[in-house]
Protein backbone atom coordinates (compact mmCIF):
# COMPACT_ATOMS: atom_id res chain seq x y z
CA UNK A 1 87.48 -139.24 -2.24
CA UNK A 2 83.51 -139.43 -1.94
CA UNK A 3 81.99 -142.49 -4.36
CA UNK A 4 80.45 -140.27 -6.67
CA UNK A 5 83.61 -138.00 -7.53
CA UNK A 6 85.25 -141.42 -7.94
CA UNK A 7 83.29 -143.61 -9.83
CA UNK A 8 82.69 -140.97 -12.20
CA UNK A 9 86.66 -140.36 -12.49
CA UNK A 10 87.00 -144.19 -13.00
CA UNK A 11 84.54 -144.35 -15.82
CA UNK A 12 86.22 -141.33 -17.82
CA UNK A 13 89.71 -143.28 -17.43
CA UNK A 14 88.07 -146.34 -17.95
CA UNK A 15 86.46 -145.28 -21.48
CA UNK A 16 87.95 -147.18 -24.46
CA UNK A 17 87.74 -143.91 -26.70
CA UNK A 18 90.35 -142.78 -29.02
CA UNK A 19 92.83 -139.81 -27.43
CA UNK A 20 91.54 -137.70 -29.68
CA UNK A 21 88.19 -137.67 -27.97
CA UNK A 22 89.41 -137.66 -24.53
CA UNK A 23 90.83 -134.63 -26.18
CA UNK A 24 87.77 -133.00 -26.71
CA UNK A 25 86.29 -133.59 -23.44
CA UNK A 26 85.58 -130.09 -21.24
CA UNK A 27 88.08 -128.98 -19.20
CA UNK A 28 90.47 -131.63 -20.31
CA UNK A 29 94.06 -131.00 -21.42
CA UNK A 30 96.90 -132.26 -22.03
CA UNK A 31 100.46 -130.93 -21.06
CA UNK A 32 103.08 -131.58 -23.02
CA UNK A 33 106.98 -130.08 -23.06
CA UNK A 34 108.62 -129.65 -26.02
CA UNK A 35 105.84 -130.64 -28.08
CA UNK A 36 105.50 -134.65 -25.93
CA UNK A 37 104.21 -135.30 -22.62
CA UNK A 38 107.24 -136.92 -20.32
CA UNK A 39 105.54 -139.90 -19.47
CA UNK A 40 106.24 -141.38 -15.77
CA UNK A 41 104.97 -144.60 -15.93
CA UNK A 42 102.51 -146.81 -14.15
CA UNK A 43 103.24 -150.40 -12.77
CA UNK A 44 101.38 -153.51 -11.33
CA UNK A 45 100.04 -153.07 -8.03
CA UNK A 46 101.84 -155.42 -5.32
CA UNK A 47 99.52 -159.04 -5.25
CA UNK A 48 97.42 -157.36 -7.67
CA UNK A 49 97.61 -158.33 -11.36
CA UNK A 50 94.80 -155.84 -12.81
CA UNK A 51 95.40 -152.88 -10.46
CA UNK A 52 98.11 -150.08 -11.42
CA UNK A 53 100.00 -148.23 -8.95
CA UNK A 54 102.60 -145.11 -9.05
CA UNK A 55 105.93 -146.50 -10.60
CA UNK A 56 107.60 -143.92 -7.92
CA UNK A 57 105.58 -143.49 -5.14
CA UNK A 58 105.50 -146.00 -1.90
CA UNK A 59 102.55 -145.31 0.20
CA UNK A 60 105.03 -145.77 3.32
CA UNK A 61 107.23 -142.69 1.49
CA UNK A 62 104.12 -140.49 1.33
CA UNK A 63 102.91 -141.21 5.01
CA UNK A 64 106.33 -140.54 6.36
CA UNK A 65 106.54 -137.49 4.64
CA UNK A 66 103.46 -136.56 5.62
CA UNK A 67 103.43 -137.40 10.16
CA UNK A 68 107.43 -135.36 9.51
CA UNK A 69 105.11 -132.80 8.91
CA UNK A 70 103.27 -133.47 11.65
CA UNK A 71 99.98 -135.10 10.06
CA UNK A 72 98.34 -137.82 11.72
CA UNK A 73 97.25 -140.67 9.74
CA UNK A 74 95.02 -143.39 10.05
CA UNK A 75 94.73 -146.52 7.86
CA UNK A 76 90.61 -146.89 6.90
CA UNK A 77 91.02 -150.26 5.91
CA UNK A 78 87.43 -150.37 4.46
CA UNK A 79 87.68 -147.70 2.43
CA UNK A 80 91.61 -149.07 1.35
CA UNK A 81 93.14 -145.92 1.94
CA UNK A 82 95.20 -143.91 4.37
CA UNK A 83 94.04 -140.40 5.65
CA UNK A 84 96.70 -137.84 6.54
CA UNK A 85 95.42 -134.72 8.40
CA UNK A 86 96.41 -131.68 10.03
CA UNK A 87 93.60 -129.08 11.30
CA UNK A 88 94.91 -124.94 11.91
CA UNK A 89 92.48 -122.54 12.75
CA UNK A 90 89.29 -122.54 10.33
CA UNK A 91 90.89 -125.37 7.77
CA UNK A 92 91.46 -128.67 7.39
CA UNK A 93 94.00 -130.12 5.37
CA UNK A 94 93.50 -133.90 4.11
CA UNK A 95 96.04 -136.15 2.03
CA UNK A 96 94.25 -139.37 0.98
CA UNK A 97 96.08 -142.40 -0.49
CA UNK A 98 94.56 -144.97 -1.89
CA UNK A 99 96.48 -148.28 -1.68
CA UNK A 100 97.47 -151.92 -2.79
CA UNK A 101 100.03 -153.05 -0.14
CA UNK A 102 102.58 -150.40 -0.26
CA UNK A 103 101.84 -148.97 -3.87
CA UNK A 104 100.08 -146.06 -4.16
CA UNK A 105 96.83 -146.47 -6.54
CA UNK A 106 95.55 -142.71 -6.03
CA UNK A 107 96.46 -139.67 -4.47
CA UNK A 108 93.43 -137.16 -3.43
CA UNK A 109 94.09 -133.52 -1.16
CA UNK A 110 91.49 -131.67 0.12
CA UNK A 111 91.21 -128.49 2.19
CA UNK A 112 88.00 -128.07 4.54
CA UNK A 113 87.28 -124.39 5.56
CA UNK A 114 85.02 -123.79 8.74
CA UNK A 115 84.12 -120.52 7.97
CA UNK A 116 82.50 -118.93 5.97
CA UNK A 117 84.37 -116.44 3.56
CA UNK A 118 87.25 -117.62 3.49
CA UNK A 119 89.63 -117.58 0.35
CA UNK A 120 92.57 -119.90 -0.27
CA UNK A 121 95.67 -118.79 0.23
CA UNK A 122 99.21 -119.95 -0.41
CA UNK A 123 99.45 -123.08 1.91
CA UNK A 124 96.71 -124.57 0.06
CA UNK A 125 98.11 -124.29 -3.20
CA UNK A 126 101.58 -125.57 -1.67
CA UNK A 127 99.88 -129.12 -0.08
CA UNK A 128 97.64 -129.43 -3.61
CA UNK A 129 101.11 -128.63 -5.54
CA UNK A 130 103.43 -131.70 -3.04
CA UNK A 131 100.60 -133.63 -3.77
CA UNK A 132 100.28 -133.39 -7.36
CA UNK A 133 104.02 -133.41 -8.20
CA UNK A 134 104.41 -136.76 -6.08
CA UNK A 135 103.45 -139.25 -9.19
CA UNK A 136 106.41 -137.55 -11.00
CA UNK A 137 109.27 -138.13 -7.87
CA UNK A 138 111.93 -138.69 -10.30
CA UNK A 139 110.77 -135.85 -13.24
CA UNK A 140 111.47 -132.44 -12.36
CA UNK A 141 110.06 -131.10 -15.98
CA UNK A 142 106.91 -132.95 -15.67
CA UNK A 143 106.70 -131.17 -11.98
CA UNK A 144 106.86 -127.97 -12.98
CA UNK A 145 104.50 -128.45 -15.59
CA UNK A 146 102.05 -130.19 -12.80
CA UNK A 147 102.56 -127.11 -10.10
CA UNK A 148 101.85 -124.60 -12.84
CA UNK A 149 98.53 -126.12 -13.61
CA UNK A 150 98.24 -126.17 -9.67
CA UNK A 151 98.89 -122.50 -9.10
CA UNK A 152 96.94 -121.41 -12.58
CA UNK A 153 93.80 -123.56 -11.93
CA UNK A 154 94.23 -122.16 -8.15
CA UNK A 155 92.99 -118.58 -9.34
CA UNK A 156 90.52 -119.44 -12.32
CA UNK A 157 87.25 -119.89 -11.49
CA UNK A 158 85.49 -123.61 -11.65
CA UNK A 159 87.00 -127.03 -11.77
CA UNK A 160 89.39 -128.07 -14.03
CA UNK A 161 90.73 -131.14 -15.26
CA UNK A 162 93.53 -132.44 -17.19
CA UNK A 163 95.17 -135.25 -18.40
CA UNK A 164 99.29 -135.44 -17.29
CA UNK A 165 101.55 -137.95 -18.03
CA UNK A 166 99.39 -140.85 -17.28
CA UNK A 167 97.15 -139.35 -14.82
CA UNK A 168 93.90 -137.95 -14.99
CA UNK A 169 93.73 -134.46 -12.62
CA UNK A 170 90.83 -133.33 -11.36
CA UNK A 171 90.65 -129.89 -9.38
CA UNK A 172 86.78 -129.17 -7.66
CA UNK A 173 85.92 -126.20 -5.83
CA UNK A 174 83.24 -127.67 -3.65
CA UNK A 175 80.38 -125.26 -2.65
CA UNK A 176 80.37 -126.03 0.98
CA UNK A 177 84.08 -124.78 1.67
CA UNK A 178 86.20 -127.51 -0.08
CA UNK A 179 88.88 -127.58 -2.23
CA UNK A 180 90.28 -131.27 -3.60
CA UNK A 181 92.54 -132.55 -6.16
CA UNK A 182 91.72 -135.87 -7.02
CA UNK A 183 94.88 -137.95 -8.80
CA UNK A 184 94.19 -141.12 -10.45
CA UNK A 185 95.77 -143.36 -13.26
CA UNK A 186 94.67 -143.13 -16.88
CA UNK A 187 93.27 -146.83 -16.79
CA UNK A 188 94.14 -147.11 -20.58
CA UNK A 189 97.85 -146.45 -19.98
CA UNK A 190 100.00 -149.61 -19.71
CA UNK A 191 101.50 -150.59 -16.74
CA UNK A 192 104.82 -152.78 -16.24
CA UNK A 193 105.31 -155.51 -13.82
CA UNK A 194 107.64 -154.31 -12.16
CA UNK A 195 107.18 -153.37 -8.52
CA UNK A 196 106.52 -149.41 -7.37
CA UNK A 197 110.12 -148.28 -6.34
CA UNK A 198 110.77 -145.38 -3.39
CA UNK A 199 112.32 -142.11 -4.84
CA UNK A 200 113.68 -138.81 -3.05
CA UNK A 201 109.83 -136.85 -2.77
CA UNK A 202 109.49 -133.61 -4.42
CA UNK A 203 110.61 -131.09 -1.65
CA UNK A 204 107.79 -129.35 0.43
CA UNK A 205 107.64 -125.30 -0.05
CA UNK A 206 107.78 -122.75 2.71
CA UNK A 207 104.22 -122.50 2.79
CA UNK A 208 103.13 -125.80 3.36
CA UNK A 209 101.01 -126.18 6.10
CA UNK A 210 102.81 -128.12 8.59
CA UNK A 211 102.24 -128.78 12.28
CA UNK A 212 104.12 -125.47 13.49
CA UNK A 213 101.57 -123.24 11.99
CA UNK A 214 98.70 -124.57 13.97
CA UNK A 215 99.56 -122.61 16.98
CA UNK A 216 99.38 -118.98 18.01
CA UNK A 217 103.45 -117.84 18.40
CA UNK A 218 102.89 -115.18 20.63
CA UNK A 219 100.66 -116.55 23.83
CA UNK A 220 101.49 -119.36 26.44
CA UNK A 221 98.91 -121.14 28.77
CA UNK A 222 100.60 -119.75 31.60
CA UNK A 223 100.86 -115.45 30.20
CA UNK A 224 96.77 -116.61 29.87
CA UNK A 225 95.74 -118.12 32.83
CA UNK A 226 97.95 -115.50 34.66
CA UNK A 227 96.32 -112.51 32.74
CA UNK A 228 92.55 -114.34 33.86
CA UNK A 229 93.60 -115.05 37.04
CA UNK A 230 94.85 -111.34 37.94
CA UNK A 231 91.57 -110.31 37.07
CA UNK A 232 90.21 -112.95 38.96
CA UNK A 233 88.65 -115.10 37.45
CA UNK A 234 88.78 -119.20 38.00
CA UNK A 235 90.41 -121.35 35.65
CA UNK A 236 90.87 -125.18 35.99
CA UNK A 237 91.83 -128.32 33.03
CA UNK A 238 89.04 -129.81 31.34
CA UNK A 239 88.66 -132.80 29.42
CA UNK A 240 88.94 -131.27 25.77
CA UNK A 241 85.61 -130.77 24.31
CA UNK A 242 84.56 -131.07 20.61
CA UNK A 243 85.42 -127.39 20.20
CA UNK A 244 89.01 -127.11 20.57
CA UNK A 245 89.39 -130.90 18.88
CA UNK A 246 92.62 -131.99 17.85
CA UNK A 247 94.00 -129.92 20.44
CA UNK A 248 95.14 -132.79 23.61
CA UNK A 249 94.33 -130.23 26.43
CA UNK A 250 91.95 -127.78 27.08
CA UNK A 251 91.44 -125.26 30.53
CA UNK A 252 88.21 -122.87 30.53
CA UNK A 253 87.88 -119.68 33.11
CA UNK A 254 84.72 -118.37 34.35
CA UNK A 255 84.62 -114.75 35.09
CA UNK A 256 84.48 -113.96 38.83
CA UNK A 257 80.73 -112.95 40.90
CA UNK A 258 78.99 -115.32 38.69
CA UNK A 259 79.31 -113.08 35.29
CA UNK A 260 78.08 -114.58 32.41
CA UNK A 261 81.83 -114.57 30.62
CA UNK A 262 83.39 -117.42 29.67
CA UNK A 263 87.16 -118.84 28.34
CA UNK A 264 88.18 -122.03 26.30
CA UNK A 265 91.88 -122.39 25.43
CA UNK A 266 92.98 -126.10 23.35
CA UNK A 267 96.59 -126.62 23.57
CA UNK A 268 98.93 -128.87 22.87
CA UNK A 269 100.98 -128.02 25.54
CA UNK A 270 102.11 -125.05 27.40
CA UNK A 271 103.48 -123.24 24.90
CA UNK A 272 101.44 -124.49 21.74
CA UNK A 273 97.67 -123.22 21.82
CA UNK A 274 95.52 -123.92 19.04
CA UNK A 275 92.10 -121.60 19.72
CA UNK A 276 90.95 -119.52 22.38
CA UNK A 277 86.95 -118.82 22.67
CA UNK A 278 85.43 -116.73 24.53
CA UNK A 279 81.77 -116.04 25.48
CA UNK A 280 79.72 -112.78 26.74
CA UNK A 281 76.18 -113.95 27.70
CA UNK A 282 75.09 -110.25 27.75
CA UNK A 283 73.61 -107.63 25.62
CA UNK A 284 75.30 -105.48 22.64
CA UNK A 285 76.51 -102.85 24.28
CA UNK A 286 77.75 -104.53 27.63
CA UNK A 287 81.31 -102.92 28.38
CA UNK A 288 81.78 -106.10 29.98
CA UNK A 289 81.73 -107.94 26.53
CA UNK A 290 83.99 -105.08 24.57
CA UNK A 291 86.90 -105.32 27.71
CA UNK A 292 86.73 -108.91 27.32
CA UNK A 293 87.25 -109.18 23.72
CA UNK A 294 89.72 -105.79 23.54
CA UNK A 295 91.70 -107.56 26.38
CA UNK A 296 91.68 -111.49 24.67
CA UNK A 297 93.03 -109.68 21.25
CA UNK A 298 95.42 -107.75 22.82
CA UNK A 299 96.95 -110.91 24.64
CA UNK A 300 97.25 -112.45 21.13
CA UNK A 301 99.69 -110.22 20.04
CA UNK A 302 101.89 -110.14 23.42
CA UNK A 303 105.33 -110.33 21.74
CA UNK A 304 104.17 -107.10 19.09
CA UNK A 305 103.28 -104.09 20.27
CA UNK A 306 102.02 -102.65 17.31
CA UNK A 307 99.88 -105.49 16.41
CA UNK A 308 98.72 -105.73 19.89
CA UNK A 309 97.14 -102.38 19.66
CA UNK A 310 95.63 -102.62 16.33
CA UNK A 311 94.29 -106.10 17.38
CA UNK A 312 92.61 -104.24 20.66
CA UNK A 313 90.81 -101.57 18.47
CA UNK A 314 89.60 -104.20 16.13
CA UNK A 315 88.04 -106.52 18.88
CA UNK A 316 86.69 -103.34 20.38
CA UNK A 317 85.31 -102.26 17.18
CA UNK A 318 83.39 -105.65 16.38
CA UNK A 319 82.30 -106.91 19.38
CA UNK A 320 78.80 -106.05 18.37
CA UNK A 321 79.22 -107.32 14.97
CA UNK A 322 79.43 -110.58 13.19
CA UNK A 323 83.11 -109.98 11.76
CA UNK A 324 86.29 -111.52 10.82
CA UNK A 325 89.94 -110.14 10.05
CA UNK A 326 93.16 -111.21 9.85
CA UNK A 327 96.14 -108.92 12.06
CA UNK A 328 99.61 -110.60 11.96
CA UNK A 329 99.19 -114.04 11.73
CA UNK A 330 96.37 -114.39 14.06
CA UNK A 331 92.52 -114.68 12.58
CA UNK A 332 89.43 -112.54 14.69
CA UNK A 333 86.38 -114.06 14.40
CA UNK A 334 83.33 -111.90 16.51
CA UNK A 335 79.64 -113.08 16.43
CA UNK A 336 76.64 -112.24 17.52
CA UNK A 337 73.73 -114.70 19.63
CA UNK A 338 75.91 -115.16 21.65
CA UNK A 339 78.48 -112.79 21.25
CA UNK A 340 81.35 -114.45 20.85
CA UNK A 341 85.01 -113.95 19.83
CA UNK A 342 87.28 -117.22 18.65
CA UNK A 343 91.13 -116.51 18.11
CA UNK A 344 93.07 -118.90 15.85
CA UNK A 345 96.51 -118.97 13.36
CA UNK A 346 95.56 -117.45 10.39
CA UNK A 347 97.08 -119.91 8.01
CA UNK A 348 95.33 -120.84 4.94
């Protein structure tokens, strides 16, 4: 969470002003079933006598939960918080938790796109729902009202906030392709002494982005190398390169007679690629550039015929264009100076 979304956060919870007021604040509701919010309730932070933390939530819970899904996460010790990420294709996805020993003093999720144009789509609502429902582990009414002010604040426009239980909510649609959900106690509410306690975590949904969906299904290193090589061009390892970042491994081809055509490919491993790029140092309007691009597409969609062809066309289509679609579950991107195509999952 940057320092000016959360100092401001921390003086609005921090305000000694009757609910009422609070109340009246923009954007700021409360929730309440039955005609009372179900409060979950804060406790002392571990060592910490002035610090609240999650009564249900152990930061050790939420990281586990969180590599399982094949995030990695690193401990920023200056900062006092643990970040949890996992890149696929054009977006990032980001779990922050802020920490006192093992209790959890706020949660924050953020999506990064890389592209421009791009809309959220159902995995980013599912890691902003987890995320949000985690402060209520143990309340299954108070997470259903938390995911339906999720998914309903997902498809209004501007940020939203809202006061739950004793949390303060705060949904920003950032104008350079972010997306975050900042959680955070309501400083006002009392907390116990007692120490944070582990519960069972809300269950994850079948469209939360997890590590499997940052790879294209269809394609292998060896079906692409193979496909370059019969046309015979030279591929060889590389040490991976900013571009295809987090992938561990990364080969590039160069076209054959010194053409001015060029492959990337960061995998994982053989059978889990992440991105392909490809470059066409000519003119619009080389056939060179539109084979290269028909044939890349194509190879995307080896396993589906259908898809396969319609990918082809597309790539065909747009190579002279700065374009973007999504066929199957594979995203296009073409651009011009220098024509380029980049092929990557599709998951949003």
């Amino acid at each position: 969470m940057g320092a000016g979304r959360r100092a401001l956060m921390k003086n609005i919870a921090l305000a000694v002003v009757p609910l009422a007021v609070v109340a009246a604040l923009p954007l700021l509701v409360l929730l309440r079933s039955g005609g009372e919010v179900v409060e979950t309730g804060l406790v002392r932070c571990p060592g910490n006598l002035s610090g609240q933390c999650a009564a249900n939530l152990t930061v050790t819970a939420v990281k586990d939960a969180l590599v399982g899904h094949g995030y990695t996460c690193t401990d920023v010790k200056e900062r006092g918080h643990h970040e949890c990420k996992l890149k696929i294709g054009v977006a990032e996805f980001t779990v922050y938790i802020d920490y006192n020993g093992d209790g959890v003093r706020e949660l924050e999720a953020a999506v990064t796109f890389y592209q421009d144009g791009i809309t959220p789509g159902k995995s980013s609502t599912a890691l902003l729902s987890w995320v949000a429902s985690l402060p209520f582990a143990d309340s299954r009414q108070n997470i259903e009202e938390v995911t339906a002010w999720v998914a309903a604040k997902m498809t209004s426009p501007g940020d939203a906030e809202a006061r739950i239980g004793p949390y303060i909510y705060h949904l920003e649609r950032g104008t350079a392709g972010i997306l975050d959900l900042s959680i955070i106690p309501d400083y006002k509410a009392k907390a116990t002494k007692t120490k944070p306690r582990a519960v069972t975590l809300p269950a994850v949904t079948g469209e939360f982005p997890t590590l499997a969906d940052a790879y294209l299904r269809d394609l292998t290193t060896a079906n692409l190398t193979k496909l370059m090589s019969d046309a015979k061009w030279t591929c060889a390892p590389e040490a991976p390169s900013s571009l295809v970042q987090p992938a561990q491994q990364q080969v590039s081809c160069q076209a054959p007679a010194m053409a001015e055509l060029r492959l990337t490919v960061g995998y994982d491993d053989e059978s889990r690629i992440r991105s392909i790029y490809a470059w066409c140092h000519y003119q619009p309007g080389t056939p060179l550039c539109r084979t290269l691009f028909r044939t890349l597409a194509a190879a995307a969609h080896l396993g589906h015929p259908d898809l396969r062809e319609q990918s082809a066309e597309w790539a065909a289509r747009n190579v002279d264009h700065d374009a973007m679609t999504v066929i199957g579950d594979v995203r296009f991107i073409a651009a011009l100076d220098p024509t380029t195509i980049t092929i990557l999952p599709s998951l949003l």
